[in-house]
PDB file of N, CA and C in Angstrom:
ATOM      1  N   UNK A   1      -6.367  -7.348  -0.090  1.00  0.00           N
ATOM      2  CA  UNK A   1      -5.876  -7.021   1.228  1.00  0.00           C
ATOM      3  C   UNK A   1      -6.598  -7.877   2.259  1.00  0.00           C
ATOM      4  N   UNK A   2      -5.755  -8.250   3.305  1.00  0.00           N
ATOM      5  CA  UNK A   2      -6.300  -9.008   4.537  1.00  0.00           C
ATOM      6  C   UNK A   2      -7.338  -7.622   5.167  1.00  0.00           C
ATOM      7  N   UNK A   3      -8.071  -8.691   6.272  1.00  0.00           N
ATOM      8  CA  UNK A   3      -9.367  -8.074   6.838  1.00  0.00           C
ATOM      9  C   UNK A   3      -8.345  -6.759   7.453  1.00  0.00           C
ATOM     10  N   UNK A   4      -7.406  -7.710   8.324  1.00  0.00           N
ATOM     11  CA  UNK A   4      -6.768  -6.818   9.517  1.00  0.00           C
ATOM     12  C   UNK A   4      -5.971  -5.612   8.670  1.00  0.00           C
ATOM     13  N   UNK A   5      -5.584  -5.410   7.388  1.00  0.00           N
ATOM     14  CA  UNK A   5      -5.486  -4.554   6.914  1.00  0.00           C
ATOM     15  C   UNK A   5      -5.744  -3.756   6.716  1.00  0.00           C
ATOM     16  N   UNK A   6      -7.333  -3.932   5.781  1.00  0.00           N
ATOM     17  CA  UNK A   6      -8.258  -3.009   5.728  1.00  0.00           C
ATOM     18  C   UNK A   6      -9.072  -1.878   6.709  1.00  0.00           C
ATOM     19  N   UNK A   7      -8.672  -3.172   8.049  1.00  0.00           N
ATOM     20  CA  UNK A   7      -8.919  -2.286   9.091  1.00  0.00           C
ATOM     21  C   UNK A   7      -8.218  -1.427   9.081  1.00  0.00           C
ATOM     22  N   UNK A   8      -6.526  -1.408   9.490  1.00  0.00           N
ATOM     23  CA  UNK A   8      -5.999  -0.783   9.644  1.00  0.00           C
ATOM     24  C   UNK A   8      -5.889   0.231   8.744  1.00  0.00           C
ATOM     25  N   UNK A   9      -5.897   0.313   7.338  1.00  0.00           N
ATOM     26  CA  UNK A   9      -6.178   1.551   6.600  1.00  0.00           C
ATOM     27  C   UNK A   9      -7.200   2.098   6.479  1.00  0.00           C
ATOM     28  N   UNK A  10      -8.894   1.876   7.059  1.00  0.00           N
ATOM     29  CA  UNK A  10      -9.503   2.724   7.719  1.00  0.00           C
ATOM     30  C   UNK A  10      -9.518   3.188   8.689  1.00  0.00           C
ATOM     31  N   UNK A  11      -8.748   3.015   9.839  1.00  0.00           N
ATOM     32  CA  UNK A  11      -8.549   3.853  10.491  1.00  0.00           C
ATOM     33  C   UNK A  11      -7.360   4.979  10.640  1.00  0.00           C
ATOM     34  N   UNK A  12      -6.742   4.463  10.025  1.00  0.00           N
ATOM     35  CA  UNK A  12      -5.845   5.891   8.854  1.00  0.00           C
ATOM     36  C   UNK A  12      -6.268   6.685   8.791  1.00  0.00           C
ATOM     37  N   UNK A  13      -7.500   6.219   7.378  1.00  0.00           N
ATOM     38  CA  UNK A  13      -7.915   7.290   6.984  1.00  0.00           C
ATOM     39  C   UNK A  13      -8.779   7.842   7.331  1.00  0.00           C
ATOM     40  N   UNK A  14      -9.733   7.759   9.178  1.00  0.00           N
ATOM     41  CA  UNK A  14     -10.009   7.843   9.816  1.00  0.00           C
ATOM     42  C   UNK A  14      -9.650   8.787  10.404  1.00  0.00           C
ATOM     43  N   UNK A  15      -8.406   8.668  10.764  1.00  0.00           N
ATOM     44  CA  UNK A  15      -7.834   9.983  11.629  1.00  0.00           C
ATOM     45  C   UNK A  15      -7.105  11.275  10.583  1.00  0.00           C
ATOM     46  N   UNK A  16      -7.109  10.984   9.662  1.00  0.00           N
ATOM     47  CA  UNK A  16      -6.830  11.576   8.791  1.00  0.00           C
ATOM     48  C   UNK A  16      -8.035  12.574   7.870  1.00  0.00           C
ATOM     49  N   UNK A  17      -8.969  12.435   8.303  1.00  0.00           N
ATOM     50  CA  UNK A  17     -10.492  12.481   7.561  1.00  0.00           C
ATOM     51  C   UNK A  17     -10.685  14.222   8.046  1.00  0.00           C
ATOM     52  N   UNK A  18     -10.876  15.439   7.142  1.00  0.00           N
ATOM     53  CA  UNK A  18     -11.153  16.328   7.580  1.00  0.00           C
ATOM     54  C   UNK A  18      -9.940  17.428   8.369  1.00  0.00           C
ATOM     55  N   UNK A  19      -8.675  16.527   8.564  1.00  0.00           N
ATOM     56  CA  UNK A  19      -7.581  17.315   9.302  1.00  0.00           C
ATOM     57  C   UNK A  19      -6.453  17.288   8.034  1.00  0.00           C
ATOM     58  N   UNK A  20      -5.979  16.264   7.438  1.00  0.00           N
ATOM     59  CA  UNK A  20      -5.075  16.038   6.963  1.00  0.00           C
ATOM     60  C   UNK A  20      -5.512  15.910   5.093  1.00  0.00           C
ATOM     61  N   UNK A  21      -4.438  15.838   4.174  1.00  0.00           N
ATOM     62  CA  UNK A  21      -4.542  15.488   2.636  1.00  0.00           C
ATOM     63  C   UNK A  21      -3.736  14.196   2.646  1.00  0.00           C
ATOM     64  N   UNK A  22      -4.586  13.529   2.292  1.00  0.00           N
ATOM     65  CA  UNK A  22      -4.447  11.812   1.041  1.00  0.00           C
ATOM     66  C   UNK A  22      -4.319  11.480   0.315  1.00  0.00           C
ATOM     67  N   UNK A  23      -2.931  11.586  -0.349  1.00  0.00           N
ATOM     68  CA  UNK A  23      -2.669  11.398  -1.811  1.00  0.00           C
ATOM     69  C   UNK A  23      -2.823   9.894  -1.916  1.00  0.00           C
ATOM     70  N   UNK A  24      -3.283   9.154  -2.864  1.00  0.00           N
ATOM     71  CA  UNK A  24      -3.151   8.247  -3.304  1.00  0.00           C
ATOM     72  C   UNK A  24      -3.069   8.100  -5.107  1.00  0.00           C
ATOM     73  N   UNK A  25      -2.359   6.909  -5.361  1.00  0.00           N
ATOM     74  CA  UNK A  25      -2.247   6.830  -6.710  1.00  0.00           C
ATOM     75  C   UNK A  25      -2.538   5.882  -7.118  1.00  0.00           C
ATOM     76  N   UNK A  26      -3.394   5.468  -8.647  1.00  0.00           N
ATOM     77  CA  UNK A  26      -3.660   4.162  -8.873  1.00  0.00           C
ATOM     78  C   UNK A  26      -3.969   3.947  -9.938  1.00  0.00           C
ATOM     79  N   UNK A  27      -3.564   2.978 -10.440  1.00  0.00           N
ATOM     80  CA  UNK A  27      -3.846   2.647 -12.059  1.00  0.00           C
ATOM     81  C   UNK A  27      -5.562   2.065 -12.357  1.00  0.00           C
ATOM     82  N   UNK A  28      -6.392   1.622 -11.082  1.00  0.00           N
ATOM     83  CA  UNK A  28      -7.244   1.299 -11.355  1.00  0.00           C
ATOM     84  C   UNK A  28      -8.245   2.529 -10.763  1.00  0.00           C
ATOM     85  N   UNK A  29      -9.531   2.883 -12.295  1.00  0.00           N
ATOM     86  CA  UNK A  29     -10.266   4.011 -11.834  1.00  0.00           C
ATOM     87  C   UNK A  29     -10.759   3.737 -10.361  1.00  0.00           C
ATOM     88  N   UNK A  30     -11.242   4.734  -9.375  1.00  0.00           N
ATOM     89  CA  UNK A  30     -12.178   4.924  -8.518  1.00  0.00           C
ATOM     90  C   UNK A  30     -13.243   4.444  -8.651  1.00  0.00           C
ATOM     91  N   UNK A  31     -13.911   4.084  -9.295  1.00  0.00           N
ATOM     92  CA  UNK A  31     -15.430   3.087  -9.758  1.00  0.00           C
ATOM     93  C   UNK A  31     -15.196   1.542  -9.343  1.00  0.00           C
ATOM     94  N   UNK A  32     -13.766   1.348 -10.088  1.00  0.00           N
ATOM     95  CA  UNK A  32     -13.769  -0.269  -9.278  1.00  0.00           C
ATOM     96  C   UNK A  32     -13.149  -0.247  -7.573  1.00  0.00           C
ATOM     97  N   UNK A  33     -12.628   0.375  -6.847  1.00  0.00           N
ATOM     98  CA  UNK A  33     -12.320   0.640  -6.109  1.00  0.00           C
ATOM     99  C   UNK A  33     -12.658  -0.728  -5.055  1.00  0.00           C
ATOM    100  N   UNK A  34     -14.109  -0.339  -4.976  1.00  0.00           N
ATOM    101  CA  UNK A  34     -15.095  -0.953  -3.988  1.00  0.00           C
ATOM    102  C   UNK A  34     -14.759  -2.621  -3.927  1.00  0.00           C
ATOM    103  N   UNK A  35     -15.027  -3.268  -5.616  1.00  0.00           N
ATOM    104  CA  UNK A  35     -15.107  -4.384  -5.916  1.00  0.00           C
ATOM    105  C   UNK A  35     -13.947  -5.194  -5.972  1.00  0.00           C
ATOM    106  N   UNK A  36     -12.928  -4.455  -5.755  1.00  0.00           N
ATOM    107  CA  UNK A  36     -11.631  -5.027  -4.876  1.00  0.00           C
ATOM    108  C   UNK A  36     -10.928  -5.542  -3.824  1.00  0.00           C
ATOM    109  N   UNK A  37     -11.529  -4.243  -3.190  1.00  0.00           N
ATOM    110  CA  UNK A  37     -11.278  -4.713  -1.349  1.00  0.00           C
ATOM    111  C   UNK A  37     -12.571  -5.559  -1.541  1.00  0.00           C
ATOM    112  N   UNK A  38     -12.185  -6.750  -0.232  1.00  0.00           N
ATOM    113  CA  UNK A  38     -12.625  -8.129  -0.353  1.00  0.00           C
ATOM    114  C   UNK A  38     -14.036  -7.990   0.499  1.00  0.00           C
ATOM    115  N   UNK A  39     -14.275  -7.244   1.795  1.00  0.00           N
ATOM    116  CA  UNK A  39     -14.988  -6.828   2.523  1.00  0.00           C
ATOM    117  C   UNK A  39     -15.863  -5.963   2.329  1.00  0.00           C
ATOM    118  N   UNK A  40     -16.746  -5.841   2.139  1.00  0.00           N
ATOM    119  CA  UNK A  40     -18.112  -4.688   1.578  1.00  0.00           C
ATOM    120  C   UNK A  40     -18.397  -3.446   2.323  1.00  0.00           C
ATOM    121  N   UNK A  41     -18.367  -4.010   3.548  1.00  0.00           N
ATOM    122  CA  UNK A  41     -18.457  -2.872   4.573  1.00  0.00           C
ATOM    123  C   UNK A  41     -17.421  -2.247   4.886  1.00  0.00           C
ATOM    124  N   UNK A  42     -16.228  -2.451   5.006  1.00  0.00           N
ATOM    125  CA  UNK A  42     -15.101  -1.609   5.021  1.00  0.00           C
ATOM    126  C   UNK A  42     -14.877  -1.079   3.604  1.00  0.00           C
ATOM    127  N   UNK A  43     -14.938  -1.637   2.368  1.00  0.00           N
ATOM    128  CA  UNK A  43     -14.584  -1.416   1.497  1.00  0.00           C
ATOM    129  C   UNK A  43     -15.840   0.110   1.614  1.00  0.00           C
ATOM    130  N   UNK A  44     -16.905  -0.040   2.092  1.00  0.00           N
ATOM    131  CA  UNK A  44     -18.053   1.013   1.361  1.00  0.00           C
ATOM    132  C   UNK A  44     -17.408   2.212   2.277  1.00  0.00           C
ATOM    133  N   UNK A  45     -17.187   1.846   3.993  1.00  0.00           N
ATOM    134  CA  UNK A  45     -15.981   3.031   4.618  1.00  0.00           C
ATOM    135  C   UNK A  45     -14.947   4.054   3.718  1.00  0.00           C
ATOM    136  N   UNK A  46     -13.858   2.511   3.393  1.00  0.00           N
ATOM    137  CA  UNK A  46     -12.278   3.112   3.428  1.00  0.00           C
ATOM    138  C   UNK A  46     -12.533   4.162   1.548  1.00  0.00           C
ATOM    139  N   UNK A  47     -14.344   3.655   0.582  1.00  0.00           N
ATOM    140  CA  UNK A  47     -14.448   4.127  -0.527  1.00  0.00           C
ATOM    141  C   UNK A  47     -14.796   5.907  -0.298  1.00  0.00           C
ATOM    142  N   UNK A  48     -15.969   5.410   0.868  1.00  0.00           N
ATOM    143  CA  UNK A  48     -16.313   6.692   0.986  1.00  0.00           C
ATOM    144  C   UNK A  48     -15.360   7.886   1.774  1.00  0.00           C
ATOM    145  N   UNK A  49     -14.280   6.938   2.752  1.00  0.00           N
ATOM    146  CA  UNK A  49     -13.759   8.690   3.182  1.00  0.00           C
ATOM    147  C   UNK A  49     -12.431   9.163   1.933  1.00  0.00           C
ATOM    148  N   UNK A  50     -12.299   8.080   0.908  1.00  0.00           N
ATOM    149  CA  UNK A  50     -11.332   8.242  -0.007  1.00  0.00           C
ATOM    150  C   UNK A  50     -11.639   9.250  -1.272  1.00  0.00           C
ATOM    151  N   UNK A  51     -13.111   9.040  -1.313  1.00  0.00           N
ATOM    152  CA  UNK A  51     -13.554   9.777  -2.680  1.00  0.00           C
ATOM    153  C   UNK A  51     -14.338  10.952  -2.152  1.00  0.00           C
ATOM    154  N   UNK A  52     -15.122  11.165  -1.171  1.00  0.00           N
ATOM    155  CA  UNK A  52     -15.837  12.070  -0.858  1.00  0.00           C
ATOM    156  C   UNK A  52     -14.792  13.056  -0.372  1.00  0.00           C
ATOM    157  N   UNK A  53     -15.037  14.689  -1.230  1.00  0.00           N
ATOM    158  CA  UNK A  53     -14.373  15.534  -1.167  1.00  0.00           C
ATOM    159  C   UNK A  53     -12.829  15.081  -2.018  1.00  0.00           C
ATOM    160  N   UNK A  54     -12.719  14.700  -2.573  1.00  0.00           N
ATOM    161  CA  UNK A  54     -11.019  14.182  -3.705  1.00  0.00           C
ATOM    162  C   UNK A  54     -11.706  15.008  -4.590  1.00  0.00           C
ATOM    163  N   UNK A  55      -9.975  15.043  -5.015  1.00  0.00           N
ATOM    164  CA  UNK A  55      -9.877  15.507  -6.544  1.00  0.00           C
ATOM    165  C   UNK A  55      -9.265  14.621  -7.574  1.00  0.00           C
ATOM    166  N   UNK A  56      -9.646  14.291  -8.032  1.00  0.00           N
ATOM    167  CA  UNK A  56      -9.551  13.017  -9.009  1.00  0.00           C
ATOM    168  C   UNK A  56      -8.776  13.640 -10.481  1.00  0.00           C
ATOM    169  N   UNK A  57      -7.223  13.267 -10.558  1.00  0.00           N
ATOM    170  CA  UNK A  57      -6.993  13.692 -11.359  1.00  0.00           C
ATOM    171  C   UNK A  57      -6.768  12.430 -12.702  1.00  0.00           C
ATOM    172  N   UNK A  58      -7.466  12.565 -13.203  1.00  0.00           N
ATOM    173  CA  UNK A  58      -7.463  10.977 -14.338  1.00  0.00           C
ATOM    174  C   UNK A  58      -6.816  11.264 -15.913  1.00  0.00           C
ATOM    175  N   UNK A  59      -5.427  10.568 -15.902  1.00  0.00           N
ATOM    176  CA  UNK A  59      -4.293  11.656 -16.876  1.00  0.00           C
ATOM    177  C   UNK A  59      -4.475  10.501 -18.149  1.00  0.00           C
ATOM    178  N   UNK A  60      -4.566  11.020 -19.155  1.00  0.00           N
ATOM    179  CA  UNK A  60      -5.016  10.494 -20.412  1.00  0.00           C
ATOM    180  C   UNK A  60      -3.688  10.777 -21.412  1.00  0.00           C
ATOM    181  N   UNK A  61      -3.619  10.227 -22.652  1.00  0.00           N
ATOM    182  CA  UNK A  61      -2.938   9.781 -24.144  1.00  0.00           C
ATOM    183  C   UNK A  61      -1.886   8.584 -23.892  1.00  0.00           C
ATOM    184  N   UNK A  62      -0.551   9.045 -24.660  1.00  0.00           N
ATOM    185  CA  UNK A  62       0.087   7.746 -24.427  1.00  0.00           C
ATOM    186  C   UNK A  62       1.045   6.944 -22.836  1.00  0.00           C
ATOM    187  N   UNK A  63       1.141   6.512 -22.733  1.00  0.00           N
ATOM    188  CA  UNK A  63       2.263   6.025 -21.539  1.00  0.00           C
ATOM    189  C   UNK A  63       3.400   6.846 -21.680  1.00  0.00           C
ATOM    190  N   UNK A  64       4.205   7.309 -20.646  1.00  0.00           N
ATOM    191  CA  UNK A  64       5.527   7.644 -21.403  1.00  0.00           C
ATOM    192  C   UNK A  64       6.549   6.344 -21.012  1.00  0.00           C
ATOM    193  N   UNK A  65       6.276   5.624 -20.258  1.00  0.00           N
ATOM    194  CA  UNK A  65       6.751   4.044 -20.427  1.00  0.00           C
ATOM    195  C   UNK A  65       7.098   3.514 -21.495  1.00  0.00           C
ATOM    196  N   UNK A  66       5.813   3.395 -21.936  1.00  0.00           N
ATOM    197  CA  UNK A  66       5.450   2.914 -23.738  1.00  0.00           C
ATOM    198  C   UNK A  66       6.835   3.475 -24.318  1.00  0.00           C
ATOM    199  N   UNK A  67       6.909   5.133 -24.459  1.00  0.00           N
ATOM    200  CA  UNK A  67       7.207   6.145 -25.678  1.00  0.00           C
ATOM    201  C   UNK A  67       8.450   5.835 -24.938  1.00  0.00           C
ATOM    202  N   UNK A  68       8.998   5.756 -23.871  1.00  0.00           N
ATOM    203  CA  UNK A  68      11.049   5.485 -23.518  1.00  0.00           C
ATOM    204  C   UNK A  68      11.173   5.000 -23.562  1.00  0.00           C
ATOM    205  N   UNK A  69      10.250   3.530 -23.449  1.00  0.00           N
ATOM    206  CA  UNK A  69      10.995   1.932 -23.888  1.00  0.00           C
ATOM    207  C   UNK A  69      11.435   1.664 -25.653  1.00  0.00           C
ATOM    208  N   UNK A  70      10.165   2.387 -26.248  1.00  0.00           N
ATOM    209  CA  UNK A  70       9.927   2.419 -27.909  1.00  0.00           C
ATOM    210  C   UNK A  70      11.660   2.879 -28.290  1.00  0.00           C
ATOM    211  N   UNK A  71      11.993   4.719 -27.873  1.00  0.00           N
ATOM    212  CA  UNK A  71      12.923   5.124 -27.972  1.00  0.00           C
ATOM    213  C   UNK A  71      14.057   4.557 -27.759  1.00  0.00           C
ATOM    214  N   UNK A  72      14.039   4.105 -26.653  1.00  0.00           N
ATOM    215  CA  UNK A  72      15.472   2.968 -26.124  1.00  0.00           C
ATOM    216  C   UNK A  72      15.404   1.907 -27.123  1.00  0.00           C
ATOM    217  N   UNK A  73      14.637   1.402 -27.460  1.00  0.00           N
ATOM    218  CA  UNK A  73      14.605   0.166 -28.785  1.00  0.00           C
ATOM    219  C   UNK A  73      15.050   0.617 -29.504  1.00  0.00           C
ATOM    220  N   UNK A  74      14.813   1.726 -30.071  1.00  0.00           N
ATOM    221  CA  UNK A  74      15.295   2.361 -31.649  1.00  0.00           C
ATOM    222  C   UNK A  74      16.767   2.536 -31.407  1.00  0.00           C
ATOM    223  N   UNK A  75      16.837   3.318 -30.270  1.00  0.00           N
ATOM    224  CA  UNK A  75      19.000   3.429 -30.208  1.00  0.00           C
ATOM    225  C   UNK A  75      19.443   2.663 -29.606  1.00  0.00           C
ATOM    226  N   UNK A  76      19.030   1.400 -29.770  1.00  0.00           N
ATOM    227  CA  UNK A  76      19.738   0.512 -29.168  1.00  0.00           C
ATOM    228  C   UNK A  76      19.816  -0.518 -30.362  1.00  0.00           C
ATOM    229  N   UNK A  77      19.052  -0.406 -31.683  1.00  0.00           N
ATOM    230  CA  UNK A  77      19.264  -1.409 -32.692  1.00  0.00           C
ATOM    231  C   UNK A  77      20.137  -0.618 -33.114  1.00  0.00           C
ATOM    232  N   UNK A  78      20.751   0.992 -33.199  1.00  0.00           N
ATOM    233  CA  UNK A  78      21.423   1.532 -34.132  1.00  0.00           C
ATOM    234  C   UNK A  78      22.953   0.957 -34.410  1.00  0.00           C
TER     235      UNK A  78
END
């Protein structure tokens, strides 16, 4: 993300901090979070009002991507 971005989604989540709920979704854990956004100091901001107080729901076994593409293969050679 550009600087002026990052800005702008901390102050989002800025005004959002303590009044409002923040869903976000993401394929990459919360641990790398930080080492993404390009900026350190916003990144250590937009990490901390994102994770402090979340509920981190981290969904585990197969894809079901995987398991409907697999399925669609099979009836589709039939």
């Amino acid at each position: 993300m550009k600087d002026s971005e990052l800005r702008d989604l901390l102050e989002i989540l800025e005004d959002r901090y303590d009044h409002s709920s923040t869903v976000i979704n993401s394929q990459i854990p919360t641990k790398r979070w930080h080492e993404l956004l390009s900026e350190p100091t916003l990144a250590d901001a937009i990490c901390d009002r994102l994770v402090h107080n979340a509920h981190v729901l981290a969904l585990q076994g197969p894809s079901m991507r995987e398991k409907n593409g697999a399925q669609a293969t099979k009836a589709s050679a039939r």
